[in-house]
PDB file of N, CA and C in Angstrom:
ATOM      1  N   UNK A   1     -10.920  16.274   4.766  1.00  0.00           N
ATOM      2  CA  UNK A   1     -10.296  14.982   4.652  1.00  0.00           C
ATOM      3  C   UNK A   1     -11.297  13.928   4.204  1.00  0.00           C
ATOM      4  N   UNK A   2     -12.866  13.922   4.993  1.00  0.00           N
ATOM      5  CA  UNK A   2     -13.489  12.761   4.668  1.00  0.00           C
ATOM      6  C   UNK A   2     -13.871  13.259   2.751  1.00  0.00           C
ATOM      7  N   UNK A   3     -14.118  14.623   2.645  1.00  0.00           N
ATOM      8  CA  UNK A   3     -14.430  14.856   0.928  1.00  0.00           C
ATOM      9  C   UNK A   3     -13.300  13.822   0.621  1.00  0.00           C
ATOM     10  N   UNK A   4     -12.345  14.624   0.259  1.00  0.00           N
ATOM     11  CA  UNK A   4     -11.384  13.877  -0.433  1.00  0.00           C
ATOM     12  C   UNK A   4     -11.293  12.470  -0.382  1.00  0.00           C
ATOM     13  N   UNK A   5     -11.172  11.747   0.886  1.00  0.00           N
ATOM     14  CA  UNK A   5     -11.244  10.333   0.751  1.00  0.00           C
ATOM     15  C   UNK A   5     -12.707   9.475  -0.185  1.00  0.00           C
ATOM     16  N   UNK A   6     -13.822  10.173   0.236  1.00  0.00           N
ATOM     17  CA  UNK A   6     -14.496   9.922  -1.226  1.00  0.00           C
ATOM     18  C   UNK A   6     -14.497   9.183  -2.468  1.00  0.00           C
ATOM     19  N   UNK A   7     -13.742  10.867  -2.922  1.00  0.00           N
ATOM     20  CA  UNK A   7     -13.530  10.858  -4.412  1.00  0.00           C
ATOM     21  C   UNK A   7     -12.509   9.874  -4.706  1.00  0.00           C
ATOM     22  N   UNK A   8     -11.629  10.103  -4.036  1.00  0.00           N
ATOM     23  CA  UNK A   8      -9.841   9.546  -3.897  1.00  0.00           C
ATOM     24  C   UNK A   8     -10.093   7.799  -3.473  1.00  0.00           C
ATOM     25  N   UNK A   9     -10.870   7.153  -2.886  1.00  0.00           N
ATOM     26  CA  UNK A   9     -10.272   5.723  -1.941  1.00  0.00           C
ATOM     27  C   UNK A   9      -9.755   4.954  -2.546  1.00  0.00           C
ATOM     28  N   UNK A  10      -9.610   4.976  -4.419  1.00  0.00           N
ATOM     29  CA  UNK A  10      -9.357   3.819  -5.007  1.00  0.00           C
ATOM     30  C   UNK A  10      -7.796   4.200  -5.953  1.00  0.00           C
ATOM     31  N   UNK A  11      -7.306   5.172  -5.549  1.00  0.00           N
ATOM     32  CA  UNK A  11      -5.931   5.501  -5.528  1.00  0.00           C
ATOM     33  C   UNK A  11      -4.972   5.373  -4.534  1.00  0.00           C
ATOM     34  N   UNK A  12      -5.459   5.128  -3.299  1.00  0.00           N
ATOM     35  CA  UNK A  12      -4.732   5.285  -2.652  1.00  0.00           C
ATOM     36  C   UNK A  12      -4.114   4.257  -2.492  1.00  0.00           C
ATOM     37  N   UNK A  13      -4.244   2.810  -2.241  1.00  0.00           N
ATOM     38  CA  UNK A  13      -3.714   1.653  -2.354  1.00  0.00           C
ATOM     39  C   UNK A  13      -2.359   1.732  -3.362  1.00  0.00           C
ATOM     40  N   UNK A  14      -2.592   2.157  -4.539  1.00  0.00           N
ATOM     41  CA  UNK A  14      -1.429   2.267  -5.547  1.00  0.00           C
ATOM     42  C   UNK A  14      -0.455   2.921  -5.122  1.00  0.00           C
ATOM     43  N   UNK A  15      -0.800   4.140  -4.379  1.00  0.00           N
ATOM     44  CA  UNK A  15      -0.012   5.577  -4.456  1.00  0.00           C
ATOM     45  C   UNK A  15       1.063   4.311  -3.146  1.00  0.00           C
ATOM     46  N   UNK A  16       0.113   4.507  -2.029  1.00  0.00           N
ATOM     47  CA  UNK A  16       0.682   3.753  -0.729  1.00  0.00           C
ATOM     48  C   UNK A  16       2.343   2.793  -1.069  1.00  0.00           C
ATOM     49  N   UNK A  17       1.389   1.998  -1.756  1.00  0.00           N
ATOM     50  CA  UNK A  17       2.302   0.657  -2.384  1.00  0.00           C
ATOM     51  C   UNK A  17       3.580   1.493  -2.898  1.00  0.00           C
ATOM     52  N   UNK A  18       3.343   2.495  -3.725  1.00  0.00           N
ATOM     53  CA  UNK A  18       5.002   2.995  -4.544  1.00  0.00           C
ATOM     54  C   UNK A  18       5.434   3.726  -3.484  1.00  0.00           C
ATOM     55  N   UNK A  19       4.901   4.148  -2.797  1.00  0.00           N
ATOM     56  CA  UNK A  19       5.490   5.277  -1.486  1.00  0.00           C
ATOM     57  C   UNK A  19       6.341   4.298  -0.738  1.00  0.00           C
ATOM     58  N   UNK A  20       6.028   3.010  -0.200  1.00  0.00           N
ATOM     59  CA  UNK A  20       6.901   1.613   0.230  1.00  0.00           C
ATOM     60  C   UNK A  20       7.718   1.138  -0.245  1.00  0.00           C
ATOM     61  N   UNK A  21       7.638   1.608  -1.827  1.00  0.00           N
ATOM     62  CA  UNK A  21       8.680   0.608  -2.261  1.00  0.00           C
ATOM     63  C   UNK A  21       9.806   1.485  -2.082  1.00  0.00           C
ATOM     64  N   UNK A  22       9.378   2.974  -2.662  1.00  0.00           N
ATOM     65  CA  UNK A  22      10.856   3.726  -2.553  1.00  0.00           C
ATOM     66  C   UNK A  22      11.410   4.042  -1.486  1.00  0.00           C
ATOM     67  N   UNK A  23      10.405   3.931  -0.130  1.00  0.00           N
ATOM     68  CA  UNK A  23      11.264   3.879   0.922  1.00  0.00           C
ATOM     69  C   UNK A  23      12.018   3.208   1.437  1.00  0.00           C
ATOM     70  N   UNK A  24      11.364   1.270   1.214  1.00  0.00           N
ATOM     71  CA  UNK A  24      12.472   0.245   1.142  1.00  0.00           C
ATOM     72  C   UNK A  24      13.632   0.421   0.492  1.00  0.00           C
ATOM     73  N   UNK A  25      13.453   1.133  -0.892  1.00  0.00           N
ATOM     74  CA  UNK A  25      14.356   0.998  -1.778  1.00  0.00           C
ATOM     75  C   UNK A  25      16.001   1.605  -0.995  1.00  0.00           C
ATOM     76  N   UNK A  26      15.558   3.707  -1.406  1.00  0.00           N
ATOM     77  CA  UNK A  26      16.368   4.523  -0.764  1.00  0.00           C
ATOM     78  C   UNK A  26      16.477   4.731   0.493  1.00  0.00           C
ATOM     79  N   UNK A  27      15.353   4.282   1.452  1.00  0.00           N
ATOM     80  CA  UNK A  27      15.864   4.416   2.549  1.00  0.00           C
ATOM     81  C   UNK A  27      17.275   3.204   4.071  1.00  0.00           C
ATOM     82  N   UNK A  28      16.080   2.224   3.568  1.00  0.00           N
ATOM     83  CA  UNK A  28      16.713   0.754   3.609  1.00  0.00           C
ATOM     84  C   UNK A  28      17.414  -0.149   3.252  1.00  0.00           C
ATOM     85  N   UNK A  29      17.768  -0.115   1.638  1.00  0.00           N
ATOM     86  CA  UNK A  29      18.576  -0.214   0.587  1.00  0.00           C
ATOM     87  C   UNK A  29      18.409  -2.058   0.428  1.00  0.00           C
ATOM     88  N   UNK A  30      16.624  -2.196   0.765  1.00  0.00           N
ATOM     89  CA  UNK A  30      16.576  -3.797   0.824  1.00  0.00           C
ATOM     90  C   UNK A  30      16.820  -4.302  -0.804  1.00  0.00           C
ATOM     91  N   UNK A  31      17.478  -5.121  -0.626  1.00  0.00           N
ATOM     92  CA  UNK A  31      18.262  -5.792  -2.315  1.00  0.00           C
ATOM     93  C   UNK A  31      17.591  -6.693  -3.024  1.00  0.00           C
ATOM     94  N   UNK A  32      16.825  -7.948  -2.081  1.00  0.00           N
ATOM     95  CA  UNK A  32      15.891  -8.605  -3.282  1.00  0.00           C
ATOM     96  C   UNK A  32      14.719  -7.806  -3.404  1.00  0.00           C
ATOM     97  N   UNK A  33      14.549  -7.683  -4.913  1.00  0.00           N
ATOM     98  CA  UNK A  33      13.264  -7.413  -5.263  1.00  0.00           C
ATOM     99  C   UNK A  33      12.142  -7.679  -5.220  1.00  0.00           C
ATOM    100  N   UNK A  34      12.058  -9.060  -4.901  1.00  0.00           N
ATOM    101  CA  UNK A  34      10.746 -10.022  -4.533  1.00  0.00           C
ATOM    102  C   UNK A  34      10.076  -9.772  -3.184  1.00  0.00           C
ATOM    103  N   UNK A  35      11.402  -8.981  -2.450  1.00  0.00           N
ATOM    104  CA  UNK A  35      11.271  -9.108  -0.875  1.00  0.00           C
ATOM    105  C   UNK A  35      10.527  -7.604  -0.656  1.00  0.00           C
ATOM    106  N   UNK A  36      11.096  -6.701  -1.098  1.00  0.00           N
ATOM    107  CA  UNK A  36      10.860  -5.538  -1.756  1.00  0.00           C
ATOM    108  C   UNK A  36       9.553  -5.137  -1.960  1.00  0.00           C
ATOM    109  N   UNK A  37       8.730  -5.636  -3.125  1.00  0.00           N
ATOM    110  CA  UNK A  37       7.889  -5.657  -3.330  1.00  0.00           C
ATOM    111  C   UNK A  37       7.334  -6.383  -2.835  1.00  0.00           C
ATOM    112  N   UNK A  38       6.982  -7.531  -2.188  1.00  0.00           N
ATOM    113  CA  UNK A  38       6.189  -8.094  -1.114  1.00  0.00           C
ATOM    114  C   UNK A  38       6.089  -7.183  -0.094  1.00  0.00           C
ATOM    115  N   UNK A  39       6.906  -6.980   0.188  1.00  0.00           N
ATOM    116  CA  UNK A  39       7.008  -5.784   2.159  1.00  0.00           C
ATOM    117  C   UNK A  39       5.772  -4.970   1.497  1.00  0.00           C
ATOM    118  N   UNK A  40       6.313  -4.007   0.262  1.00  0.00           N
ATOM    119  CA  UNK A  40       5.588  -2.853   0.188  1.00  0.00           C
ATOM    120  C   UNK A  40       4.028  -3.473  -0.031  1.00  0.00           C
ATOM    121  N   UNK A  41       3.694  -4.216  -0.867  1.00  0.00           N
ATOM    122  CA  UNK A  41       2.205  -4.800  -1.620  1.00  0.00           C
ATOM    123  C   UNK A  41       1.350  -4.957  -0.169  1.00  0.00           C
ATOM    124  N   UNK A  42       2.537  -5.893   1.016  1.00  0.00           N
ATOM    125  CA  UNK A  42       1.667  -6.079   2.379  1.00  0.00           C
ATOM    126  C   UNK A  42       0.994  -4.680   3.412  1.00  0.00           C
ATOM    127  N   UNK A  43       2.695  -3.941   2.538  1.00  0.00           N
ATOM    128  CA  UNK A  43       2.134  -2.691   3.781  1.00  0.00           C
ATOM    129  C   UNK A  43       0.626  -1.627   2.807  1.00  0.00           C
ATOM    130  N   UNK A  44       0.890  -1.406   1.842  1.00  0.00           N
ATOM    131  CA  UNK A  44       0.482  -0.763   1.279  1.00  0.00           C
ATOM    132  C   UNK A  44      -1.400  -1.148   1.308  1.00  0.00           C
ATOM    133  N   UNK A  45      -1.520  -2.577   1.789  1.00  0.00           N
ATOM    134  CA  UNK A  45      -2.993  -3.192   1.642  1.00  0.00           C
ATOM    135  C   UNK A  45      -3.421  -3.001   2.867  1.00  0.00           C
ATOM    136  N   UNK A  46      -2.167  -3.125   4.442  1.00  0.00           N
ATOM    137  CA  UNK A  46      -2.701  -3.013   5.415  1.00  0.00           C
ATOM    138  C   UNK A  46      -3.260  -1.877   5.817  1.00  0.00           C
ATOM    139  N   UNK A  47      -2.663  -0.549   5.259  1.00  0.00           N
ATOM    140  CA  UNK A  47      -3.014   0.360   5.545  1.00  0.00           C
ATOM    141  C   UNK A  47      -4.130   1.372   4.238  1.00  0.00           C
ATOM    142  N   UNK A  48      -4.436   0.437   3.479  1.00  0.00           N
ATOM    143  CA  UNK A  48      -5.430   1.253   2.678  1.00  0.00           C
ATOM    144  C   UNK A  48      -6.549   1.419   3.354  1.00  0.00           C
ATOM    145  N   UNK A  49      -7.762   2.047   2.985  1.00  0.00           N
ATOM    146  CA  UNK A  49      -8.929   1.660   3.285  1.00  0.00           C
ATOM    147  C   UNK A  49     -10.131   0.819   2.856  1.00  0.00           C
ATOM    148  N   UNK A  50     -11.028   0.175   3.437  1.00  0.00           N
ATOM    149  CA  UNK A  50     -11.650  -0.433   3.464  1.00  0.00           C
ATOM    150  C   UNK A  50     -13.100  -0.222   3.033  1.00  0.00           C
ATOM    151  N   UNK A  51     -13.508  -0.689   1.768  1.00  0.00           N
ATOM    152  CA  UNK A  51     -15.768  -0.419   1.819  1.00  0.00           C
ATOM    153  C   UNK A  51     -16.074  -1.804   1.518  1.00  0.00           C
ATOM    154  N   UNK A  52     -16.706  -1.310   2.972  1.00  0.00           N
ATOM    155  CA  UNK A  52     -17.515  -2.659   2.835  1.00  0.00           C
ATOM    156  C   UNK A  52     -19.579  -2.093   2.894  1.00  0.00           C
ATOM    157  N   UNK A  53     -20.182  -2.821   2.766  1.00  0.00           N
ATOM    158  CA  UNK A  53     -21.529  -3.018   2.597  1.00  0.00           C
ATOM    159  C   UNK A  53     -22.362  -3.362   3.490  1.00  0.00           C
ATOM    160  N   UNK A  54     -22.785  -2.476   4.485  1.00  0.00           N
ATOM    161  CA  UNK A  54     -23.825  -2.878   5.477  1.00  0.00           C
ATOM    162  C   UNK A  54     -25.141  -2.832   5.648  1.00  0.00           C
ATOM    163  N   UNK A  55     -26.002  -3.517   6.071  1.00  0.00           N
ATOM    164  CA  UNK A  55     -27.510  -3.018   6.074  1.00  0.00           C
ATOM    165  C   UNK A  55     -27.957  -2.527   7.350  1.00  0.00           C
ATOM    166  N   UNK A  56     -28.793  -1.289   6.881  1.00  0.00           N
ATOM    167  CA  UNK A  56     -29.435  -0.508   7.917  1.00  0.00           C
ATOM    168  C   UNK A  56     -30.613  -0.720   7.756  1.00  0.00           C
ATOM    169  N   UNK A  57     -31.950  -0.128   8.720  1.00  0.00           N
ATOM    170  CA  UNK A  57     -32.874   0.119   8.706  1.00  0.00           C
ATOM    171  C   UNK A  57     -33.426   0.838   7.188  1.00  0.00           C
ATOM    172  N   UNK A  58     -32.822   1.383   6.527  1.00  0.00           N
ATOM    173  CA  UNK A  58     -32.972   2.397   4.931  1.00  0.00           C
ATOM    174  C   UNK A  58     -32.938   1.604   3.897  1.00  0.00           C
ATOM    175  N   UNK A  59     -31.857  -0.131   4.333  1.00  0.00           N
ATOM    176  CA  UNK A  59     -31.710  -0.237   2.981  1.00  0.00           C
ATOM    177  C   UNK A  59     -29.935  -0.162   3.399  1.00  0.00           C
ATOM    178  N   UNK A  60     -28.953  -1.158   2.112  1.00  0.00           N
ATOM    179  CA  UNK A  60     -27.835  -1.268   2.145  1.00  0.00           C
ATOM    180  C   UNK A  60     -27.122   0.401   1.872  1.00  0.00           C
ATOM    181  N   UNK A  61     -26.220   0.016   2.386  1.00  0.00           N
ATOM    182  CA  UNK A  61     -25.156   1.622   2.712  1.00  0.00           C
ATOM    183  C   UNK A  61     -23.698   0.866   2.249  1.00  0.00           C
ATOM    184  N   UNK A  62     -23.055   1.809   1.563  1.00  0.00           N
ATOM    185  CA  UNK A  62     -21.326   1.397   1.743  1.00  0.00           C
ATOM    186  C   UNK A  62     -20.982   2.779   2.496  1.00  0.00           C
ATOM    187  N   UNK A  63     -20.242   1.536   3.367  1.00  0.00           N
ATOM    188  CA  UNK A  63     -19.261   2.426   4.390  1.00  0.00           C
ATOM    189  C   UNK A  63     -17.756   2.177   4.033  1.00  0.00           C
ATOM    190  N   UNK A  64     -17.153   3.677   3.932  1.00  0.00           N
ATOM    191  CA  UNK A  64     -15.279   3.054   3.843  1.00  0.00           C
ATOM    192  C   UNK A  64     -14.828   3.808   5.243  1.00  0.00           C
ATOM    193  N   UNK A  65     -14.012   2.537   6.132  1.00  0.00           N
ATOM    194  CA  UNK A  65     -13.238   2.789   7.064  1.00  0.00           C
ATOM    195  C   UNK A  65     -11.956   2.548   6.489  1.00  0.00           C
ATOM    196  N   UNK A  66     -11.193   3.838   7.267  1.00  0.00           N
ATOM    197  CA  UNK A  66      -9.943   3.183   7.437  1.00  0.00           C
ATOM    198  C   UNK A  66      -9.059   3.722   8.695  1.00  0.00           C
ATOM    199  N   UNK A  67      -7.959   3.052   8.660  1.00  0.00           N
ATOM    200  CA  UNK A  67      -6.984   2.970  10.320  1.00  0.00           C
ATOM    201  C   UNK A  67      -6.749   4.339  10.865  1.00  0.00           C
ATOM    202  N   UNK A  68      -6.747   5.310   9.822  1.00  0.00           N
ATOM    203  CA  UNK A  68      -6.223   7.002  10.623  1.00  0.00           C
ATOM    204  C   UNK A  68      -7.946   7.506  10.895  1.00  0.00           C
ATOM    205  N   UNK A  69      -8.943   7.386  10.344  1.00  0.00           N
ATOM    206  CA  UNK A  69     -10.205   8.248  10.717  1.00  0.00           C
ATOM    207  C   UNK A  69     -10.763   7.128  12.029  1.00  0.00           C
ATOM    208  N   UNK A  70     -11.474   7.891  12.843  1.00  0.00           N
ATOM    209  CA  UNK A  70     -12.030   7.468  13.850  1.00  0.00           C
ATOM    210  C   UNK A  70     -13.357   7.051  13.740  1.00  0.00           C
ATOM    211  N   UNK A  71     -14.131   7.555  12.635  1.00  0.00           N
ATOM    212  CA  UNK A  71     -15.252   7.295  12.045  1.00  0.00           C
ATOM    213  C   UNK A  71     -15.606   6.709  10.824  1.00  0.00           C
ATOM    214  N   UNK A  72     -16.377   5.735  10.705  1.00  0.00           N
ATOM    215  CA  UNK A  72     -16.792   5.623   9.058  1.00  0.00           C
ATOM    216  C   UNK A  72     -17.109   6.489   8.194  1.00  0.00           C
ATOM    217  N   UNK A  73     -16.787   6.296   7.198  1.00  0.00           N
ATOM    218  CA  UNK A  73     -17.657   7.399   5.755  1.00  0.00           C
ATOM    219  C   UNK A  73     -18.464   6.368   5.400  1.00  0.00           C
ATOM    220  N   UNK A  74     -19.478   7.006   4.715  1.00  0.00           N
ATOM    221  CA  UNK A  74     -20.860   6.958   4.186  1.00  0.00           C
ATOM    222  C   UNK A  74     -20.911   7.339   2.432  1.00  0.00           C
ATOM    223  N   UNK A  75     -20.700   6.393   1.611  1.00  0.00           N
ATOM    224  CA  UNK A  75     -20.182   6.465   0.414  1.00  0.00           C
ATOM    225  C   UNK A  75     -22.118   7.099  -0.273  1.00  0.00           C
ATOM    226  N   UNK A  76     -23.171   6.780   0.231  1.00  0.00           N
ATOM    227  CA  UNK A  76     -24.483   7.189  -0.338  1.00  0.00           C
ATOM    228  C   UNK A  76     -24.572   8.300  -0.523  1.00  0.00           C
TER     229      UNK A  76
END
């Protein structure tokens, strides 16, 4: 899982976002579109993951967290 998130972190935001919309869409059958795509854009950002840039003792590191792993990755 952490490989893949890796390679993958900067797809997933996109993928997320269309996975929301079609569930609003077909599952919920929400009708404005504005509303629609807002819900999904919010959910889809809350739950992406996160790199941010920290300094250690080595020298700066990017770390990507996100809400399902319990641990940071180590993008170096």
């Amino acid at each position: 899982m952490e490989n893949l998130l890796k390679k993958s972190h900067r797809i997933i935001y996109p993928i997320l976002t269309v996975f929301f919309l079609l569930i609003l869409d077909k599952i919920f059958h929400l009708e404005p579109n504005w509303l629609r795509i807002a819900l999904a854009i919010a959910l889809g950002y809350s739950l992406s993951p996160r790199k941010k840039i920290i300094q250690t003792q080595t020298g700066n590191r990017k770390q990507l967290t996100w809400i399902f792993l319990k641990k940071p990755i180590f993008l170096d």
